[in-house]
Protein backbone atom coordinates (compact mmCIF):
# COMPACT_ATOMS: atom_id res chain seq x y z
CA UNK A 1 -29.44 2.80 27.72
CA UNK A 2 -26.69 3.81 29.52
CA UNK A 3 -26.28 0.91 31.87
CA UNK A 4 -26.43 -1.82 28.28
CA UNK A 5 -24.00 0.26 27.29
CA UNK A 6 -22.15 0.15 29.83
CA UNK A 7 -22.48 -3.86 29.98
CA UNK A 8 -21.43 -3.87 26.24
CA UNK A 9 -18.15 -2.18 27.19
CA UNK A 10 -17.23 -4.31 30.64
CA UNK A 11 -17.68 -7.55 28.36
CA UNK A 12 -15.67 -6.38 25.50
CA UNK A 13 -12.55 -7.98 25.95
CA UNK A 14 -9.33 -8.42 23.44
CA UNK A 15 -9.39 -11.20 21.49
CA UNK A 16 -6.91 -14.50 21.87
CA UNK A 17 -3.58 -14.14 19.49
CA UNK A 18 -4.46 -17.66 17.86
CA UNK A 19 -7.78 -15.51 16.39
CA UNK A 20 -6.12 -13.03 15.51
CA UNK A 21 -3.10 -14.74 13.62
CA UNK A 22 -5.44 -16.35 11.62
CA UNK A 23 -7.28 -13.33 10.61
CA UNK A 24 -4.38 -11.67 9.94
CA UNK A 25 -2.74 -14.74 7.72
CA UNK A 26 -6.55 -14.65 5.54
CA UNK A 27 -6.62 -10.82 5.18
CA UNK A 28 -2.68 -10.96 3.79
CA UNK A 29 -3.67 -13.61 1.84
CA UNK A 30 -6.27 -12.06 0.00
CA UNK A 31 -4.46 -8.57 -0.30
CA UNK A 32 -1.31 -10.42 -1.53
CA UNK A 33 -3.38 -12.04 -3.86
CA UNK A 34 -5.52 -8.74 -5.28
CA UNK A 35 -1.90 -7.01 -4.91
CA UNK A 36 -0.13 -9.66 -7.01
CA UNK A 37 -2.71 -10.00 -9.68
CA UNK A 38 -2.05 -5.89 -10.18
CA UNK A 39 1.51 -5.54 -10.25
CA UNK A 40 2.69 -8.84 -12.00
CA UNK A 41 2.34 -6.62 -15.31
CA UNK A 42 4.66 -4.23 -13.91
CA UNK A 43 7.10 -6.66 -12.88
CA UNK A 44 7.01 -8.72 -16.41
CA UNK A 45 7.23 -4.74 -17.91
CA UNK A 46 10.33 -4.11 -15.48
CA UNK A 47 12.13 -7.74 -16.10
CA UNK A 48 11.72 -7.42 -19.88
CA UNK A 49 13.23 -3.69 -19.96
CA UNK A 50 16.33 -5.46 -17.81
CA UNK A 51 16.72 -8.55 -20.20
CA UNK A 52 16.55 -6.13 -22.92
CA UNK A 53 19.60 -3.81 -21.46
CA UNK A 54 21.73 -7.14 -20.80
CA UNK A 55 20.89 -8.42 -24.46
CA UNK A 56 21.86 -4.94 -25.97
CA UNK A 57 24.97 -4.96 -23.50
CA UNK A 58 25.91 -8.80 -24.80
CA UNK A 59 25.38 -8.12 -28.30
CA UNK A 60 27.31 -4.84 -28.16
CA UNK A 61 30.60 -7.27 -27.54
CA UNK A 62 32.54 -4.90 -25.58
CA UNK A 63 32.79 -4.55 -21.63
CA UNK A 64 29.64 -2.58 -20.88
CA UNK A 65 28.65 -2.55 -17.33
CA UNK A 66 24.68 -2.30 -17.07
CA UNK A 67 22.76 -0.65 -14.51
CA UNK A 68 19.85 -2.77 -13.01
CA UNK A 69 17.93 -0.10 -11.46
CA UNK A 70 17.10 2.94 -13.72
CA UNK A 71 13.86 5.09 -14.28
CA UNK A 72 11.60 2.34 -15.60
CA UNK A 73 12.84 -0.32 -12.65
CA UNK A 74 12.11 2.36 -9.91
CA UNK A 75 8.89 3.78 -11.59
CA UNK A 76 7.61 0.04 -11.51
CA UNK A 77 8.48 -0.16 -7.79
CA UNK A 78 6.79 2.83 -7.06
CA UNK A 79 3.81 2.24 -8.78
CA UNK A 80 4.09 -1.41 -7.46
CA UNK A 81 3.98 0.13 -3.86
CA UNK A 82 1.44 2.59 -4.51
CA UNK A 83 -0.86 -0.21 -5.77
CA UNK A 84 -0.66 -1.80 -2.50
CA UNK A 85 -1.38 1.24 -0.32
CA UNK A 86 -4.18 2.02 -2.60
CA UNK A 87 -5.68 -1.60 -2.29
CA UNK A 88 -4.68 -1.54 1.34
CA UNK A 89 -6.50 1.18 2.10
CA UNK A 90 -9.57 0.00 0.33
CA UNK A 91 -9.35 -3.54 1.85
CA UNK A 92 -8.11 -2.55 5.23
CA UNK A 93 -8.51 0.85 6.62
CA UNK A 94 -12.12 1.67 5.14
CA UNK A 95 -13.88 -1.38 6.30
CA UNK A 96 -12.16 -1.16 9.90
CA UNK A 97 -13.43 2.77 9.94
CA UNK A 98 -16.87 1.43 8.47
CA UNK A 99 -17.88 -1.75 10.03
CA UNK A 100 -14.57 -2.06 12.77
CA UNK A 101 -13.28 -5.39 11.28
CA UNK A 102 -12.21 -7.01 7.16
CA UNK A 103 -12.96 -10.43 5.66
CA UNK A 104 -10.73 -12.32 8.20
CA UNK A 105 -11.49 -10.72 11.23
CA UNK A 106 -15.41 -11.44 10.21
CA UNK A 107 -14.03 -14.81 9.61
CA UNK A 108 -13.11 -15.53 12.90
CA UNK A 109 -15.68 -13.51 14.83
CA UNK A 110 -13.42 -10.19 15.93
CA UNK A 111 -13.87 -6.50 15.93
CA UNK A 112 -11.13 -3.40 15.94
CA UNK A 113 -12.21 -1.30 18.77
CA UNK A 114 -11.25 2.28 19.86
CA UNK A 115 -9.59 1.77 23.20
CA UNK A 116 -11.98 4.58 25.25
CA UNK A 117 -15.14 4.18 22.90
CA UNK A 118 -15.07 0.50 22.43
CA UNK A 119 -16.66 1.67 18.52
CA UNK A 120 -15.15 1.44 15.34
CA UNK A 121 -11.86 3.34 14.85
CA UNK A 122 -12.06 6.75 12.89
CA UNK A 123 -11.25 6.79 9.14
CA UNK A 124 -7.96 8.46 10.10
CA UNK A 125 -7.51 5.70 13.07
CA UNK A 126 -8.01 3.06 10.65
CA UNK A 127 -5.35 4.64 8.26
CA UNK A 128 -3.23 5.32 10.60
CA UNK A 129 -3.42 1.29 11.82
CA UNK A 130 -2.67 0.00 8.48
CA UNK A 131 0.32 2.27 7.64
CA UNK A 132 1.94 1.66 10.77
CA UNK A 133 1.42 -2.21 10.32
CA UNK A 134 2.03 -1.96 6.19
CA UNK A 135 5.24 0.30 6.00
CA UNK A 136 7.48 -1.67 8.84
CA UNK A 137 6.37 -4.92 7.16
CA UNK A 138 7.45 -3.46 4.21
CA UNK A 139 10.65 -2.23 5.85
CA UNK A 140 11.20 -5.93 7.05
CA UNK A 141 11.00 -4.87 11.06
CA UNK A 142 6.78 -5.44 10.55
CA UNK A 143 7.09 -8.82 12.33
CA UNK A 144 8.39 -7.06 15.72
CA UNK A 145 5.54 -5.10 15.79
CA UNK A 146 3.34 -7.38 15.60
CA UNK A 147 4.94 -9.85 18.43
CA UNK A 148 4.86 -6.50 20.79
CA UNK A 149 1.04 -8.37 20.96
CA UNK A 150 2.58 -11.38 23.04
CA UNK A 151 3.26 -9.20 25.57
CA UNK A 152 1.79 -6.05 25.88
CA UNK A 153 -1.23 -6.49 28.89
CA UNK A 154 -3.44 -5.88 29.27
CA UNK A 155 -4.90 -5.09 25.57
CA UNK A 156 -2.43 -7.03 23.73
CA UNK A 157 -2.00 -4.36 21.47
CA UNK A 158 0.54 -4.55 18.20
CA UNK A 159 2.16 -1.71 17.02
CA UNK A 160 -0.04 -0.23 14.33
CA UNK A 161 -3.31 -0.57 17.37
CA UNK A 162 -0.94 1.54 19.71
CA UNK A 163 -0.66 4.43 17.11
CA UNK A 164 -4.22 3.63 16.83
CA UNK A 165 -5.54 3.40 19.78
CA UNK A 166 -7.33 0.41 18.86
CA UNK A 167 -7.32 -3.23 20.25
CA UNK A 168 -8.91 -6.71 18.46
CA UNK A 169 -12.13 -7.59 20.53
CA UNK A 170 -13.68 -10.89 20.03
């Protein structure tokens, strides 16, 4: 047993970036998608409470200057973020913890591996992984981390698998 697994780990090897763009293009796909179909309520409830403030301001006929962002803009945008870290975590981190890969990764044949182990991340790895991918896309830096892949050797790790300490096996 110990020598298969040894032979398991020598031909574990990270995957090609073409792979892995595509899986990563499919699983934002579908999250955007499962994301969007939650929070376009929120964002008709936050654009209706807006028109409604610039109608009372017109119809008011004086000079009234109107404030965009209030309580019920921000509580929208927080409970439009909180949606996706909820659905990210059920998409992304849990099945990388539980079975080491999501729907696009199985797609396209590849497998989130713990750098010394070569097993599925950790629940905490996993979470860790998508926050640190999720929050700088969010912040608008995301894409940096994940071009660190196109050169880091020899794992060709992103960002969120450094904090990880994962890398994409094929």
């Amino acid at each position: 047993p110990f020598t298969a697994a040894a032979r398991r780990r020598a031909a574990t090897r990270p995957a090609g970036l073409g792979r892995r763009l595509l899986a990563r293009i499919v699983d934002s796909l579908l999250l955007g998608a499962l994301t969007g179909a939650a929070v376009i309520p929120l964002g008709v409830r936050a654009a209706d409470h807006v028109r409604a403030k610039v109608d009372a301001a017109r119809l008011s006929g004086e000079t009234v200057e109107v404030w965009l962002i209030d309580s019920t803009t921000v509580s929208c945008l927080l409970a439009s973020l909180g949606v996706l870290l909820v659905l990210g975590l059920l998409y992304e981190a849990l099945p990388t913890a539980r079975f080491g890969r999501t729907l696009g990764k199985k797609l396209f044949g590849l497998r989130v591996r713990d750098i010394e182990e070569h097993e599925p991340p950790g629940f905490a790895a996993a979470l860790r992984r998508w926050l640190v991918y999720a929050v700088p896309g969010l912040l608008g830096i995301g894409l940096v981390g994940v071009l660190w892949a196109c050169f880091d050797r020899p794992w060709r790790q992103c960002w969120h698998d450094k904090a990880a300490h994962t890398f994409v096996a094929r």
